[in-house]
C-alpha atoms as a PDB file:
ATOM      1  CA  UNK A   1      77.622 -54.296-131.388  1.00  0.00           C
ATOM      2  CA  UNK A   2      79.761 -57.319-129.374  1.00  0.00           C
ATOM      3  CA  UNK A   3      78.074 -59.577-127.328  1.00  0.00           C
ATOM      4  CA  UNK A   4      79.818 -61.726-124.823  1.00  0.00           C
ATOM      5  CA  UNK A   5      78.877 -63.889-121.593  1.00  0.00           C
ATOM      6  CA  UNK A   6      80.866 -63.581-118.463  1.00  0.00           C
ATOM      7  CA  UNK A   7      81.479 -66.167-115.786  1.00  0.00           C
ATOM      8  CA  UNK A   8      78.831 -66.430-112.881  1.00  0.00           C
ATOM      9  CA  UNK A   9      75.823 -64.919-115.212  1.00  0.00           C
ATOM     10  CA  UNK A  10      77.290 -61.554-116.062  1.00  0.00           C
ATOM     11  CA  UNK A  11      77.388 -60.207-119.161  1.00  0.00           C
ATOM     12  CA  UNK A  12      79.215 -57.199-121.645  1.00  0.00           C
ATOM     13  CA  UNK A  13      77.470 -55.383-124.538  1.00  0.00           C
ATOM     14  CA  UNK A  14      79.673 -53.001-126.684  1.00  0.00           C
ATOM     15  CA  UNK A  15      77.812 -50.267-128.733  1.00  0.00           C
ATOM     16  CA  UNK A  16      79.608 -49.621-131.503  1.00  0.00           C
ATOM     17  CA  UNK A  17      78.325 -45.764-131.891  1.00  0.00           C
ATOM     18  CA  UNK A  18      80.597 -43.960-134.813  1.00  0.00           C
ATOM     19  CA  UNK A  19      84.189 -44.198-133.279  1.00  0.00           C
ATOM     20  CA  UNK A  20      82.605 -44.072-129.789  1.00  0.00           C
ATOM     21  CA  UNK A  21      82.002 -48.167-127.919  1.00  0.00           C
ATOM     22  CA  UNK A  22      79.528 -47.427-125.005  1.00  0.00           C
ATOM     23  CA  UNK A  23      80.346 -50.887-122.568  1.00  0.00           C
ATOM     24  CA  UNK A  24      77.088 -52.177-121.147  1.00  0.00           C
ATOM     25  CA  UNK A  25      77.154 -54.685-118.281  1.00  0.00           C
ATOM     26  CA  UNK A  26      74.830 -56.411-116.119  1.00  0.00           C
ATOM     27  CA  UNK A  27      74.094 -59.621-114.340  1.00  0.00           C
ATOM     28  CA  UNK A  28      71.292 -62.469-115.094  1.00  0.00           C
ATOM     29  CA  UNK A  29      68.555 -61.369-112.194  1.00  0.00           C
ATOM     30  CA  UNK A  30      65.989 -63.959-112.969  1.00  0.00           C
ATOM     31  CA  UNK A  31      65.181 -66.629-115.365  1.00  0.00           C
ATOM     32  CA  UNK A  32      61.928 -68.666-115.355  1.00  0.00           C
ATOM     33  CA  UNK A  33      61.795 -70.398-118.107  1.00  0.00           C
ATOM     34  CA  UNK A  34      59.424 -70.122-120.425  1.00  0.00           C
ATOM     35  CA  UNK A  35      58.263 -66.934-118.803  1.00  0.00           C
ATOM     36  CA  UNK A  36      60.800 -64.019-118.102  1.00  0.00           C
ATOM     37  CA  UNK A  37      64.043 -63.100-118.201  1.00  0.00           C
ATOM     38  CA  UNK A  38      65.543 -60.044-115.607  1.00  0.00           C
ATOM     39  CA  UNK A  39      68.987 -58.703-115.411  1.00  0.00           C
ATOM     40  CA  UNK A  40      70.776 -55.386-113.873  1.00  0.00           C
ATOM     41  CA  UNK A  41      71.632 -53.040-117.051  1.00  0.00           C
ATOM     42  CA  UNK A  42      75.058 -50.838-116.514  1.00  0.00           C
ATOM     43  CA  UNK A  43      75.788 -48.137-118.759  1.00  0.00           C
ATOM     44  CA  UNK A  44      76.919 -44.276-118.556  1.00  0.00           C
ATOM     45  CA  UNK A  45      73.501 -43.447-118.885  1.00  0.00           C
ATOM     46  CA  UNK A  46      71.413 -45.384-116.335  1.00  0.00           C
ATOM     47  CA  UNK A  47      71.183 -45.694-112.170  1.00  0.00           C
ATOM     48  CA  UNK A  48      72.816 -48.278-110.350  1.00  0.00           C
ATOM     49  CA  UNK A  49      69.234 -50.265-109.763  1.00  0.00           C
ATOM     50  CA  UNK A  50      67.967 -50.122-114.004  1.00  0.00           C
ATOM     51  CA  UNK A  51      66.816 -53.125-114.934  1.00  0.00           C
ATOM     52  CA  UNK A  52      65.496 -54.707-118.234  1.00  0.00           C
ATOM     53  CA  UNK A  53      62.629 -57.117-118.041  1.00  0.00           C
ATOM     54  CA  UNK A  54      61.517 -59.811-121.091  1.00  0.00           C
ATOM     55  CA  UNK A  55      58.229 -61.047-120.409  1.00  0.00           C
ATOM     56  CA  UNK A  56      56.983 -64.158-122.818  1.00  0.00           C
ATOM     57  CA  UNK A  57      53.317 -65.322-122.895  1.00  0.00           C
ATOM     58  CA  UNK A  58      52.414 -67.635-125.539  1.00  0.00           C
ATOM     59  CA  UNK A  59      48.841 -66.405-127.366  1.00  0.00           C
ATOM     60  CA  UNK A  60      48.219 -69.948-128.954  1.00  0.00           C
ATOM     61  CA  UNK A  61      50.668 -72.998-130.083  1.00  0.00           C
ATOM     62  CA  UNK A  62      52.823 -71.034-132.693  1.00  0.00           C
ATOM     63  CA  UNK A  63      52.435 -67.231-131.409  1.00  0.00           C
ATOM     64  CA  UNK A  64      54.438 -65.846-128.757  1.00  0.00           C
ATOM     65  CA  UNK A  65      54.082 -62.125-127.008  1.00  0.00           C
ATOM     66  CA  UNK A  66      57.439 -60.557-126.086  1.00  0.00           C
ATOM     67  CA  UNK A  67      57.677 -57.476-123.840  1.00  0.00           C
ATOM     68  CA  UNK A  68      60.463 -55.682-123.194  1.00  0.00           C
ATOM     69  CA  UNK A  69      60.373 -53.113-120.310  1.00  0.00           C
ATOM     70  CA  UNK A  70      63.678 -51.249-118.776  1.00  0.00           C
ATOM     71  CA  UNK A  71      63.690 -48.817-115.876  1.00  0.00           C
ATOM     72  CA  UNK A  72      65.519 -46.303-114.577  1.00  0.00           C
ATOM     73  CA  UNK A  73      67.255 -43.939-115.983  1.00  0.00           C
ATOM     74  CA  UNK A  74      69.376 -41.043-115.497  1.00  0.00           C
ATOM     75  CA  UNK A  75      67.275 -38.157-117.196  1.00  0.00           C
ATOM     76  CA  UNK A  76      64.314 -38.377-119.677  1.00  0.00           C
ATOM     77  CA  UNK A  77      66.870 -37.942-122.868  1.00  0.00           C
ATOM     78  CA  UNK A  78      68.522 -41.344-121.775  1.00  0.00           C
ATOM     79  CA  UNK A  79      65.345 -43.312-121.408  1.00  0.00           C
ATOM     80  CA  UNK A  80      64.734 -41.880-124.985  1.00  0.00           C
ATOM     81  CA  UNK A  81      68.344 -43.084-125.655  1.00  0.00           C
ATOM     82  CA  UNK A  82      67.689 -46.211-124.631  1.00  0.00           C
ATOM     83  CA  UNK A  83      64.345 -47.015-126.085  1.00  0.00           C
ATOM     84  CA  UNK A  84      65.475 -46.128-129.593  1.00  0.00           C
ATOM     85  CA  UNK A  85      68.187 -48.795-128.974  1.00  0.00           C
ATOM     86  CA  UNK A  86      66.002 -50.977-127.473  1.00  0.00           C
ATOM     87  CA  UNK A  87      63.623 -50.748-130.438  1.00  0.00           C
ATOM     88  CA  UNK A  88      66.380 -51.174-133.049  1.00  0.00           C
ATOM     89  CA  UNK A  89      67.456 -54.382-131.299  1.00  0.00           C
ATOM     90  CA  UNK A  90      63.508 -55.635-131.469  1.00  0.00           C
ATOM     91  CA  UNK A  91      63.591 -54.424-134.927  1.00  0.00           C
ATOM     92  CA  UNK A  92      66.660 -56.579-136.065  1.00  0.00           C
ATOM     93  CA  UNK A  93      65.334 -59.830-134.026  1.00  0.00           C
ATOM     94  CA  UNK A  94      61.856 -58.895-136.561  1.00  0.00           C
ATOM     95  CA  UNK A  95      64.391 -58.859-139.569  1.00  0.00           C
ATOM     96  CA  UNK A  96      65.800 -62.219-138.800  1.00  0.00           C
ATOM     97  CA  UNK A  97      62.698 -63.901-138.087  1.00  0.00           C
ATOM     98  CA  UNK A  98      60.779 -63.063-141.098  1.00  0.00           C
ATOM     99  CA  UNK A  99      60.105 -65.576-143.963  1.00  0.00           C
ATOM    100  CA  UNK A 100      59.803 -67.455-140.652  1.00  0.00           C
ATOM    101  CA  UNK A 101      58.158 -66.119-138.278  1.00  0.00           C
ATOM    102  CA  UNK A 102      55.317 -62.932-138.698  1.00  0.00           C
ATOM    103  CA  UNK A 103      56.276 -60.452-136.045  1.00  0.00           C
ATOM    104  CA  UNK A 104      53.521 -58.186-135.254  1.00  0.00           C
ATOM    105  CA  UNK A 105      52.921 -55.099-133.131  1.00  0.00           C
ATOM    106  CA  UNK A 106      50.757 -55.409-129.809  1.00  0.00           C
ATOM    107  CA  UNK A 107      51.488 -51.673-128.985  1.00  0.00           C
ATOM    108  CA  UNK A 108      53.450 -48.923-128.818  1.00  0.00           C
ATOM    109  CA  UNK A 109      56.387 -47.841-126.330  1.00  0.00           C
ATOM    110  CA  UNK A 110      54.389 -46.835-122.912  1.00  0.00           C
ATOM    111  CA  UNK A 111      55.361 -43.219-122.218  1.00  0.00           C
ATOM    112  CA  UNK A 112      56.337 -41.701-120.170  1.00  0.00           C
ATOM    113  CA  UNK A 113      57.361 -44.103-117.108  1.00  0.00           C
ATOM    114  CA  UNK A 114      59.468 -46.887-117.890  1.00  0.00           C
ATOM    115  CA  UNK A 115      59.302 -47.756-121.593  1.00  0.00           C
ATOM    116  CA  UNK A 116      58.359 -51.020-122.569  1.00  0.00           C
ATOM    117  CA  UNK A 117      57.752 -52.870-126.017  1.00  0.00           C
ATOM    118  CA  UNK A 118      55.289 -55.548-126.595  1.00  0.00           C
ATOM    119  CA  UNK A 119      55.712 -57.919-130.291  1.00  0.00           C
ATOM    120  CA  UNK A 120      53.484 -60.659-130.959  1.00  0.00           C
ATOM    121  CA  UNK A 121      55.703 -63.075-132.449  1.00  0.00           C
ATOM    122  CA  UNK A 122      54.223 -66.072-133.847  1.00  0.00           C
END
């Protein structure tokens, strides 16, 4: 996967899938620092309106909770799509941060509206 910024708050991901790259775009919606982060997701696979939403609330001094919840898709097999990348993205953050940081399960993905992943990380 590539990652790089774009003037003006935009933004490219390249999946690197095989010999396929899948571009995914968006623009920064909202940022409220410490709180949230919102921005428009762009892909073959989702509606002109998805969104993915990172929602931070600290559980004590050293502990953080991190949800991630994305919404609409084109079809049920694309949400799945997407939450399996979703969760190997959350799973690689967990793999740099430990010897760190503990990162710890809340819950599972909600299913079946929008998915979403909660992590306690702290």
């Amino acid at each position: 996967m590539s990652i790089m910024t774009l003037g003006r708050g935009r933004f490219t991901i390249v999946m690197h899938v095989g010999d396929d790259k899948i571009p995914h775009t968006g623009a920064y919606l909202t940022l409220e620092r410490p709180r949230q982060l919102v921005f428009g997701w762009e892909s073959p696979y989702s509606t002109d309106d998805s969104s993915v939403t990172l929602d931070f609330t600290g559980i004590d001094a050293s502990t953080t909770s991190v949800e991630l919840t994305h919404v609409k898709f084109l079809h049920v097999e694309a949400r799945s799509d997407h939450e399996g990348g979703w969760g190997c993205i959350l799973d690689k953050l967990e793999e740099l941060l430990l010897g760190s940081i503990a990162v710890r399960w809340l819950r599972a993905p909600a299913l079946p509206p929008p998915a979403g992943r909660n992590r306690r990380i702290g």
